[in-house]
Protein backbone atom coordinates (compact mmCIF):
# COMPACT_ATOMS: atom_id res chain seq x y z
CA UNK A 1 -4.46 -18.20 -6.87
CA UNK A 2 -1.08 -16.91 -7.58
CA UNK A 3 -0.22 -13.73 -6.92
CA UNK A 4 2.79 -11.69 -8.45
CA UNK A 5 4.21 -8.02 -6.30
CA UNK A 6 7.28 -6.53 -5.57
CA UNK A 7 8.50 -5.66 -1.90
CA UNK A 8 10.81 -3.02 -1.53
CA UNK A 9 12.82 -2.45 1.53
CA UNK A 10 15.33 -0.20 3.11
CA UNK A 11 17.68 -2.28 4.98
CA UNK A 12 21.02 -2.47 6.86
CA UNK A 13 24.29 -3.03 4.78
CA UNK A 14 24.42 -6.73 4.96
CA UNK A 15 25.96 -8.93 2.94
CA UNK A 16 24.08 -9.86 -0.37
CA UNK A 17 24.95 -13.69 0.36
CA UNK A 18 23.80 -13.22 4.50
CA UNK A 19 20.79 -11.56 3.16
CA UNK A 20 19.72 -14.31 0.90
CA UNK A 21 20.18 -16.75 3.52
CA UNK A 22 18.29 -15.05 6.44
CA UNK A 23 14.96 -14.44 3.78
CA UNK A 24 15.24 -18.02 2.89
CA UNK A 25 15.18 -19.52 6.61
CA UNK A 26 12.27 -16.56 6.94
CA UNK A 27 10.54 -18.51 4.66
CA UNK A 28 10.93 -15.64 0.92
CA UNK A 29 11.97 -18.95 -0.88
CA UNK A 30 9.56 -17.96 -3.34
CA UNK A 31 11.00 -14.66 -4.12
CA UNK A 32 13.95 -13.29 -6.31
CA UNK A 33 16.28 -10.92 -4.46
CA UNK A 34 17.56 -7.94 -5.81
CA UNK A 35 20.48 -6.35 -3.80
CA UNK A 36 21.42 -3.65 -6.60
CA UNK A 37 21.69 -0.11 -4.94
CA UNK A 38 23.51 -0.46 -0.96
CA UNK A 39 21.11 -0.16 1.57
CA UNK A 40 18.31 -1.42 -0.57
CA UNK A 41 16.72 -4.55 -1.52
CA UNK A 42 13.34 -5.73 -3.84
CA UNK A 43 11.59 -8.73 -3.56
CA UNK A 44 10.16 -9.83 -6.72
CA UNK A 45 7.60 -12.58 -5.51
CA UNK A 46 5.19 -15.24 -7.23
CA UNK A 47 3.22 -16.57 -4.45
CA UNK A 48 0.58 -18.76 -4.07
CA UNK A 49 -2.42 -17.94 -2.10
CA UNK A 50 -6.10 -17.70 -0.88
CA UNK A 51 -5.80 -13.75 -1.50
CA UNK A 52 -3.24 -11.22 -2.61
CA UNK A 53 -3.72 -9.66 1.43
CA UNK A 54 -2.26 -12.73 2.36
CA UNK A 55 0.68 -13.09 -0.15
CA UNK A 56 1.63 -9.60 0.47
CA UNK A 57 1.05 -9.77 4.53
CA UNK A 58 2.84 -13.15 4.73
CA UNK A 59 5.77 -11.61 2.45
CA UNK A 60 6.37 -8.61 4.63
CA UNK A 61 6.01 -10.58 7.91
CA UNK A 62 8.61 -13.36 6.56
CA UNK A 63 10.99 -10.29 5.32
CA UNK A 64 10.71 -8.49 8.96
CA UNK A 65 11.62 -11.44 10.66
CA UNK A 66 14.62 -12.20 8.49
CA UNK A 67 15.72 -8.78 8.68
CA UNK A 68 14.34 -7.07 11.42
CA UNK A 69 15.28 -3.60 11.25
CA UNK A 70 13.96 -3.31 7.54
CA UNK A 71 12.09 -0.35 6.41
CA UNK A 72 9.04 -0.84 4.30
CA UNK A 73 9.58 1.69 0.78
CA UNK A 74 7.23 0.14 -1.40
CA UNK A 75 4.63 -2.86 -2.62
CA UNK A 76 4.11 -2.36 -6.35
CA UNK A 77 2.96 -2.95 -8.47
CA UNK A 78 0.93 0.96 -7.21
CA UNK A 79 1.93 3.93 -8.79
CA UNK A 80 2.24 3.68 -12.63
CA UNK A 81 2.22 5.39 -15.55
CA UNK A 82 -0.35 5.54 -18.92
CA UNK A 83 2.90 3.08 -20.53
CA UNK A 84 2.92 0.84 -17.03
CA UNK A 85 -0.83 0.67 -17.07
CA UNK A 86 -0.95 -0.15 -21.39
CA UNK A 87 1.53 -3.28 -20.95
CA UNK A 88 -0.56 -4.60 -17.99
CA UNK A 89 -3.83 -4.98 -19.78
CA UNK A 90 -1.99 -5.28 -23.45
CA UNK A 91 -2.81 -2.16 -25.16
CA UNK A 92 -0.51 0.42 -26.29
CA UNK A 93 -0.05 4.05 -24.81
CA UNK A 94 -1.97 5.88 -27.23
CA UNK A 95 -5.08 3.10 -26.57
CA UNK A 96 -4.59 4.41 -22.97
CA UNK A 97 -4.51 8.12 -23.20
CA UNK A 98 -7.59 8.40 -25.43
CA UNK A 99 -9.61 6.97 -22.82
CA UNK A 100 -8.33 9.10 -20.50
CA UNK A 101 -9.42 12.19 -22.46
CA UNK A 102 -12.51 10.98 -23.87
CA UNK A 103 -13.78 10.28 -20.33
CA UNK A 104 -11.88 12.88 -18.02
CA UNK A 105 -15.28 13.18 -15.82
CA UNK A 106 -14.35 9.53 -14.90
CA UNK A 107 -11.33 8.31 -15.30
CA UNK A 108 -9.24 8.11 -12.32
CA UNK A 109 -7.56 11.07 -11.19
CA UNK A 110 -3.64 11.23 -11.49
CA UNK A 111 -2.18 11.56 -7.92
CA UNK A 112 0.41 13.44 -9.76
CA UNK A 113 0.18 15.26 -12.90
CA UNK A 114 3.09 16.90 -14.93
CA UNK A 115 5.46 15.42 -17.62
CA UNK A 116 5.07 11.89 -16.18
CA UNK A 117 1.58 12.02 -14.66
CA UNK A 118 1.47 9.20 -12.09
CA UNK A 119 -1.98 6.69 -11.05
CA UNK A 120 -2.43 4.24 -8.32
CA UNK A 121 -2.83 1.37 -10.45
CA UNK A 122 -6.15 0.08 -8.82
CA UNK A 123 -8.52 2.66 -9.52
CA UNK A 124 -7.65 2.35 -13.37
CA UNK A 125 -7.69 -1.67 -13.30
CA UNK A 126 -11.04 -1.14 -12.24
CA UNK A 127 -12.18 1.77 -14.37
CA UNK A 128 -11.03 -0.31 -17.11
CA UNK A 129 -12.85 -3.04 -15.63
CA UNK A 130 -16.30 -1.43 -15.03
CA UNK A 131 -16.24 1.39 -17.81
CA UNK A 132 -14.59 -0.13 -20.71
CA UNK A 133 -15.30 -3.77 -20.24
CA UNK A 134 -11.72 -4.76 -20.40
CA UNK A 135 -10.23 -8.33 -19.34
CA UNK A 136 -8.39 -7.42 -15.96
CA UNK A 137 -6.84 -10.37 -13.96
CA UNK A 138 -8.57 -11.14 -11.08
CA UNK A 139 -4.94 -11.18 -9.05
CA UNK A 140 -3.82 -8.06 -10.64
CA UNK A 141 -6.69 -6.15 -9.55
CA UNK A 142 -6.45 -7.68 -6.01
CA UNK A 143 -2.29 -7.10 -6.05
CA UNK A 144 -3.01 -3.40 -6.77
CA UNK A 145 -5.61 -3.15 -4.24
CA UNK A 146 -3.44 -4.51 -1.38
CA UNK A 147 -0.17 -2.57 -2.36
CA UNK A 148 -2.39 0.85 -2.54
CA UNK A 149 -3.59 0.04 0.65
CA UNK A 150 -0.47 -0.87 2.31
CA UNK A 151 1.41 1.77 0.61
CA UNK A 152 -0.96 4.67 1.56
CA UNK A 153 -0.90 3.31 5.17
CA UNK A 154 2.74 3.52 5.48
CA UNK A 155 2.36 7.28 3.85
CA UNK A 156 0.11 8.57 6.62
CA UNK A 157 2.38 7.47 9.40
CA UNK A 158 4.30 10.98 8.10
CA UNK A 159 0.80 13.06 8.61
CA UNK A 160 1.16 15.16 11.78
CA UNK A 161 -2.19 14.56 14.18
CA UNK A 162 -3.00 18.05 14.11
CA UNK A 163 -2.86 19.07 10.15
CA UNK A 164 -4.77 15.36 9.61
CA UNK A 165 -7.40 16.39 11.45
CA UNK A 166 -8.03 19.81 9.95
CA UNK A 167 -7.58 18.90 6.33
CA UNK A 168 -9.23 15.56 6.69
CA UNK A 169 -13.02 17.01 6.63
CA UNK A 170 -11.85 19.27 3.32
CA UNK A 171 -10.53 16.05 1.27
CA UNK A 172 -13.07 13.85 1.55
């Protein structure tokens, strides 16, 4: 199946044509670099694979041992918006948001809510899946998955022992 994410790293200044080189010997052939802000770099790949875990796992371990001292920011596609969410299953906005008020019991909850409320993208895919019978691509839903997982992971690293164990018994 072919698979279709986003790495985004935090990495050294290095030269953009260095760079390049070093992901391609690490094997990222299949990925377009993007070197736009110093100090940063995405890694738009279509990859071909058993699973989206292994795209994604295979990606990161090919980008850590071309660059070594990268810092993981981001797999998307994760946290979207109702627009982000509409032009992934092709429906517009408005399509988007009246689901999410008819059905506020079940749709996914926002993991941030003000002007621009914000979604992990899996949780709707599959809401949209389950609930309102929409198409969702297999390797969408399993992209989204992966990144959540990944990107969550990398979050809790910043939880302090002590406050994760207190507050984990009052979130779950």
């Amino acid at each position: 199946m072919e698979f279709e994410f986003t790495v985004k790293l935090s990495v050294p200044l290095i030269d953009p044509d260095e760079l390049i080189e070093r992901l391609g010997a690490a094997g990222c052939t299949d990925a377009a670099v993007g070197v736009g802000q110093p100090g940063r770099v995405a890694l738009s790949f279509t990859r071909e694979a058993k699973s989206a875990k292994q795209a994604i796992i295979g990606a990161l371990e090919e980008a850590r041992a071309a660059i070594p001292e990268a810092r993981l920011l981001e797999i998307t596609p994760d946290l979207v918006g109702l627009s982000d969410v509409a032009d992934l299953v092709s429906v517009t906005r408005q399509n988007m948001r009246k689901l999410m008020l008819k059905y506020p019991d079940s749709f996914p909850v926002a993991v941030h809510e003000g002007t621009s409320s914000l979604w992990h993208l899996f949780p709707v895919l599959k809401w949209l899946q389950e609930r309102a019978h929409y198409a969702v691509s297999q390797a969408l839903l399993e992209v989204s998955h992966i990144a959540m997982q990944i990107n969550l992971a990398r979050d809790s690293r910043q939880i302090e022992p002590s406050v994760h164990r207190d507050v984990l018994e009052l979130v779950t």
